[in-house]
Protein backbone atom coordinates (compact mmCIF):
# COMPACT_ATOMS: atom_id res chain seq x y z
CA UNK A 1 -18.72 -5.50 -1.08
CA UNK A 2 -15.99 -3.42 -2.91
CA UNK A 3 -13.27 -5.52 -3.58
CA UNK A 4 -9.89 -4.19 -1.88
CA UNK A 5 -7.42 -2.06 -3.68
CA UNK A 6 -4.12 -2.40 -2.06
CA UNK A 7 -1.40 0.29 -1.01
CA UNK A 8 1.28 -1.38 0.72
CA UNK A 9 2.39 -4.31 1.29
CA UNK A 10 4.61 -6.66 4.33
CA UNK A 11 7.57 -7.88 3.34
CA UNK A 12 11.41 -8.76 3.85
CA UNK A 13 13.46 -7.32 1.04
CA UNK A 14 16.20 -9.59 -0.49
CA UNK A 15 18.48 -7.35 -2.11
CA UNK A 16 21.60 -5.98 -1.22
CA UNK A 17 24.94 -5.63 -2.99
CA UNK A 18 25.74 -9.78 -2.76
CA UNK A 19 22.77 -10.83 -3.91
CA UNK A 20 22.49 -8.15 -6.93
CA UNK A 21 25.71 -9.79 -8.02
CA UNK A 22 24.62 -12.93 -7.81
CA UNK A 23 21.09 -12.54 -9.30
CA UNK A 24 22.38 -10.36 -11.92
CA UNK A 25 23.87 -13.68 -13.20
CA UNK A 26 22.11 -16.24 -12.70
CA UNK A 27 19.22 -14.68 -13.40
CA UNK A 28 20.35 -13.57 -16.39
CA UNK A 29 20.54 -17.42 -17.91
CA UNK A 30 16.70 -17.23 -16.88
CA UNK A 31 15.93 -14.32 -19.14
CA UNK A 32 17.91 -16.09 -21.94
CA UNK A 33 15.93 -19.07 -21.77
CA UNK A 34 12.34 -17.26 -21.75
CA UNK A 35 13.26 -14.92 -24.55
CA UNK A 36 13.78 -18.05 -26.68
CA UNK A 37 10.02 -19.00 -25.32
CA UNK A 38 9.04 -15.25 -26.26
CA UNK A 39 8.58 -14.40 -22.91
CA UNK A 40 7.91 -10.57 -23.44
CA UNK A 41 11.54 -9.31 -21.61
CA UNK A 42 9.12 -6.47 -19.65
CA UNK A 43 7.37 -8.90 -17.85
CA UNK A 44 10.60 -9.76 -15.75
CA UNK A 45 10.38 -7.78 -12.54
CA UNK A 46 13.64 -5.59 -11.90
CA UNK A 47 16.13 -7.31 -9.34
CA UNK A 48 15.91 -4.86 -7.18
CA UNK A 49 12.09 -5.34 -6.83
CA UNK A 50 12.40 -8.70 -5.33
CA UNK A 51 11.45 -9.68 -1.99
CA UNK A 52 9.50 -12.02 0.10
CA UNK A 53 5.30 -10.60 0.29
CA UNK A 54 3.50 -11.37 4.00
CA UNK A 55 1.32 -9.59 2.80
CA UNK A 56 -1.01 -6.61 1.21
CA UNK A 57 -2.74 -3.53 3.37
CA UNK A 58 -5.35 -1.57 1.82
CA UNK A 59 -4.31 2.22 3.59
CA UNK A 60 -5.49 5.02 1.84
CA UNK A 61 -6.28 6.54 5.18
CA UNK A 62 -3.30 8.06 6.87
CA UNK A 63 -4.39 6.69 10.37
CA UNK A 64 -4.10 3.18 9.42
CA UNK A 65 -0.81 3.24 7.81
CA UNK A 66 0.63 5.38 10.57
CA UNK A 67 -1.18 2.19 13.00
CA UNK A 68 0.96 -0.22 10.68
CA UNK A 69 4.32 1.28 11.56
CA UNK A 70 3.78 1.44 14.85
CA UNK A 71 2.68 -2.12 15.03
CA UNK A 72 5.86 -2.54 13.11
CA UNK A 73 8.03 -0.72 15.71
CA UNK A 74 5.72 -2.23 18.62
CA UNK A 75 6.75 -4.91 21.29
CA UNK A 76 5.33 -7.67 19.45
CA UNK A 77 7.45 -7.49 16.48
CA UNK A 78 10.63 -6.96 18.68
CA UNK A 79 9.97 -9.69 20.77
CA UNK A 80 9.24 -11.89 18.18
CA UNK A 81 12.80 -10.77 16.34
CA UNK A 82 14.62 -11.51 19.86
CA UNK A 83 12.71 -14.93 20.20
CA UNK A 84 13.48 -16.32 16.72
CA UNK A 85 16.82 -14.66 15.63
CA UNK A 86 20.07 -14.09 17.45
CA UNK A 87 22.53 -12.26 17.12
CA UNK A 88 24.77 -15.06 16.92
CA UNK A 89 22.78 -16.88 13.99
CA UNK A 90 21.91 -14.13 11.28
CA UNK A 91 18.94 -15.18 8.93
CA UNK A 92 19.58 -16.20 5.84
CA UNK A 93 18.65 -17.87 3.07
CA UNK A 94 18.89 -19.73 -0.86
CA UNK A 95 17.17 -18.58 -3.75
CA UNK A 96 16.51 -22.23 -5.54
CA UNK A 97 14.59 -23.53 -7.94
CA UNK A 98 11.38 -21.98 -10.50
CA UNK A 99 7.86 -22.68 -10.23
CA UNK A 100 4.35 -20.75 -11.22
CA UNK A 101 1.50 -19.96 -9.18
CA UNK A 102 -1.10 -21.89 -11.36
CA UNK A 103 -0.18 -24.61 -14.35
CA UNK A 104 2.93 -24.26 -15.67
CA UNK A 105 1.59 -24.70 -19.35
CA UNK A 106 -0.74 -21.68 -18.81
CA UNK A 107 0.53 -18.94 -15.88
CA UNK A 108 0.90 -15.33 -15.66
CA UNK A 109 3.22 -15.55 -12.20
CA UNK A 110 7.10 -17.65 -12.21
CA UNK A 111 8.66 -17.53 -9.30
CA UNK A 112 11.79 -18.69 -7.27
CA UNK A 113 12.10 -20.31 -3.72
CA UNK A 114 13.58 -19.09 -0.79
CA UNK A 115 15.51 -22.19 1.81
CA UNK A 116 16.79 -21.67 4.73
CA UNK A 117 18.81 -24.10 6.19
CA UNK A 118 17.96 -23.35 10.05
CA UNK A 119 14.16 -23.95 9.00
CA UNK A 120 13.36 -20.58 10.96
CA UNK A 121 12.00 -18.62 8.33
CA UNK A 122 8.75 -19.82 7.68
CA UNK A 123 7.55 -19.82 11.16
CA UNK A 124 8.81 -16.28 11.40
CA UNK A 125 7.02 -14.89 8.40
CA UNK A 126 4.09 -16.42 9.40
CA UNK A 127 4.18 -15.36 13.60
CA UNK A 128 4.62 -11.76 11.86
CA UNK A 129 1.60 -12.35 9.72
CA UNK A 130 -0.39 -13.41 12.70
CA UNK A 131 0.27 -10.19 14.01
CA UNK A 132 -0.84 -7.80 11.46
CA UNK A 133 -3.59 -9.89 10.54
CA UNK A 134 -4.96 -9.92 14.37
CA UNK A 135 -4.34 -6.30 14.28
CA UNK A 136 -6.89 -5.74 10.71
CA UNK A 137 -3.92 -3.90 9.47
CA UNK A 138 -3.29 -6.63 6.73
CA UNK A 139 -5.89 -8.19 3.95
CA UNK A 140 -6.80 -12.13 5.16
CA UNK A 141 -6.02 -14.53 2.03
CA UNK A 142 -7.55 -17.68 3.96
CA UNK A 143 -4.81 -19.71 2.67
CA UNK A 144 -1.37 -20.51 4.22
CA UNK A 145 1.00 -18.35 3.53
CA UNK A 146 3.29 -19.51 0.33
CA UNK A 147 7.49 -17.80 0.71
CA UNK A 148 8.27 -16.75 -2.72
CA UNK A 149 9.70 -14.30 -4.91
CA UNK A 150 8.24 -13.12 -8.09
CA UNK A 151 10.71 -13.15 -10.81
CA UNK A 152 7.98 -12.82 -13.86
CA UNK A 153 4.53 -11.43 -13.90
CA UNK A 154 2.57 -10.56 -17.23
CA UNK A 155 0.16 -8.60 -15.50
CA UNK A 156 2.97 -5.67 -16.32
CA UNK A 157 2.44 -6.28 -20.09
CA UNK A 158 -1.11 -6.82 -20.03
CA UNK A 159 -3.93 -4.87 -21.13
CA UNK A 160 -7.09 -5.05 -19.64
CA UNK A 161 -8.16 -7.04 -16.40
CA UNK A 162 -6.90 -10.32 -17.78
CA UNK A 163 -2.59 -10.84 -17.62
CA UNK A 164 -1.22 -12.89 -20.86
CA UNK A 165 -0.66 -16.61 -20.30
CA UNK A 166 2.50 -18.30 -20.93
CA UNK A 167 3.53 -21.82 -21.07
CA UNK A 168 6.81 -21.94 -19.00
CA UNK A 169 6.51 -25.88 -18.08
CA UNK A 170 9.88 -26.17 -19.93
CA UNK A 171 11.17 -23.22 -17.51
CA UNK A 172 10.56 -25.06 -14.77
CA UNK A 173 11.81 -28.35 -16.16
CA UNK A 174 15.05 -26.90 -17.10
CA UNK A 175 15.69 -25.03 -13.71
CA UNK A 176 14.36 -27.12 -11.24
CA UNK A 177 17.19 -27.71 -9.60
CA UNK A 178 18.71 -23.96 -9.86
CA UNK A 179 20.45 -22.27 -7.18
CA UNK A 180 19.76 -18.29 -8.09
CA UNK A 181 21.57 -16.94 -4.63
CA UNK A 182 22.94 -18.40 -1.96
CA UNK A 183 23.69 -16.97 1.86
CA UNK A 184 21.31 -14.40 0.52
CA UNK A 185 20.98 -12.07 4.26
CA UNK A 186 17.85 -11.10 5.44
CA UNK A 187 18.43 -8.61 7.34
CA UNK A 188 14.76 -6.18 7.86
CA UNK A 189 11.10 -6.71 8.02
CA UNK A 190 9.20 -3.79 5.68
CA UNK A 191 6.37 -1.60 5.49
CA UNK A 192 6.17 -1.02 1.25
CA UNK A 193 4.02 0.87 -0.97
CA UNK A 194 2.64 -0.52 -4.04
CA UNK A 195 3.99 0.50 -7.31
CA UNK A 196 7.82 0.54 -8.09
CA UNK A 197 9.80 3.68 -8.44
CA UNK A 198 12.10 3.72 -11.64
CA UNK A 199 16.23 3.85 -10.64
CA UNK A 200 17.45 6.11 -13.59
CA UNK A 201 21.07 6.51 -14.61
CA UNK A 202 22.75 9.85 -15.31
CA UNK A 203 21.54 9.68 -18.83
CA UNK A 204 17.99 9.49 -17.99
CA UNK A 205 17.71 5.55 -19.07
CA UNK A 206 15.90 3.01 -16.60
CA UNK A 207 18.51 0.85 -14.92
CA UNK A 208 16.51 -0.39 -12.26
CA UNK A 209 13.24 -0.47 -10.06
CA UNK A 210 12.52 -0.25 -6.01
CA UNK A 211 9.70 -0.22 -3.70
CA UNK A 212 9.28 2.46 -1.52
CA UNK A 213 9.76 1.08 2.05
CA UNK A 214 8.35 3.72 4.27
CA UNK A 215 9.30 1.74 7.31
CA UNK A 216 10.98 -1.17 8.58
CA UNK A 217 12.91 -3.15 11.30
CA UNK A 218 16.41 -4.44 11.43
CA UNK A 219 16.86 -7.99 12.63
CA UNK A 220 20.27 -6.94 14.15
């Protein structure tokens, strides 16, 4: 069976203007602390690149991506939006703590938290999962469905099929307890395609990255 290659992913972005300035801080303090680890500074993924995955669509095919949005813009998704937020109680969240997605003392993925105090976000990322995976419009991962946002990955540095391995157990040690964001809003559920586009200044230098969202949903 060929093994899929994805094209877009589900997500809910978690960048806007106060969280940049936030993240551009405290993350910041992060980078310091890996570059004295020789964490290769290119495997940090841009701020405004970070965002919560529910997961990854293999869509070459135009008809299935144009099925995806309007799954996206369907009943189900709206109704799920008016059951679970208000307009009262926006959706929010903290961006806490660091952890990796295998041992810490050999990982290619670091990664922060997202909390939210109202304990709605979970179930929401997951009822909206539900939906795309009923619909075959997102790739099963048989495994429940982990909140986090990627903050390193070596498979950018990497050559070949196998990422570098780094030993960030005292990383995690040293920010356990770090508060990257807080009242960070989450305010749209995405449609994005794979592969960052580069943000360049007037000069022509590389000042950030984005995904591409070629649809999405406001919560409000």
């Amino acid at each position: 069976m060929t093994r899929p290659s994805p094209t877009h992913f589900l997500c809910l972005p978690l960048i806007n203007s106060l969280s940049r300035t936030q993240l551009d801080v405290s993350l910041g303090r992060l980078r310091d602390a890996a570059a004295a680890l020789r964490v290769p500074g290119n495997a940090f993924r841009p701020i405004g690149t970070l965002h919560l995955t529910l997961g990854v669509m293999d869509h070459k095919e135009g008809s299935r991506l144009d099925e995806a949005i309007r799954l996206l813009n369907g009943p189900e998704i709206a109704q799920t939006i008016r059951d679970m937020i208000s307009r009262e109680s926006r959706l929010t969240c903290n961006l806490k703590s660091l952890s990796t997605m295998r041992s810490p003392s050999r990982t290619s993925v670091v990664y922060i938290h997202p909390e939210d105090p109202t304990s709605r976000l979970l179930s929401l990322c997951q009822r909206f999962q539900e939906i795309f995976i009923s619909s075959g419009l997102i790739i099963p991962e048989n495994r429940p469905l982990r909140l986090h946002a990627t903050v390193i990955n070596t498979r950018y540095v990497s050559k070949g099929d196998f990422p570098l391995k780094i030993d960030a157990t005292s990383m995690v040690r040293q920010f356990k307890e770090e508060i990257w964001a807080e009242n960070v809003a989450l305010e749209r559920l995405a449609i994005c395609k794979m592969g960052a586009d580069k943000m360049l200044d007037p000069t022509g230098a590389v000042i950030d990255e984005q995904y591409r969202e070629v649809a999405y949903v406001n919560f409000a």
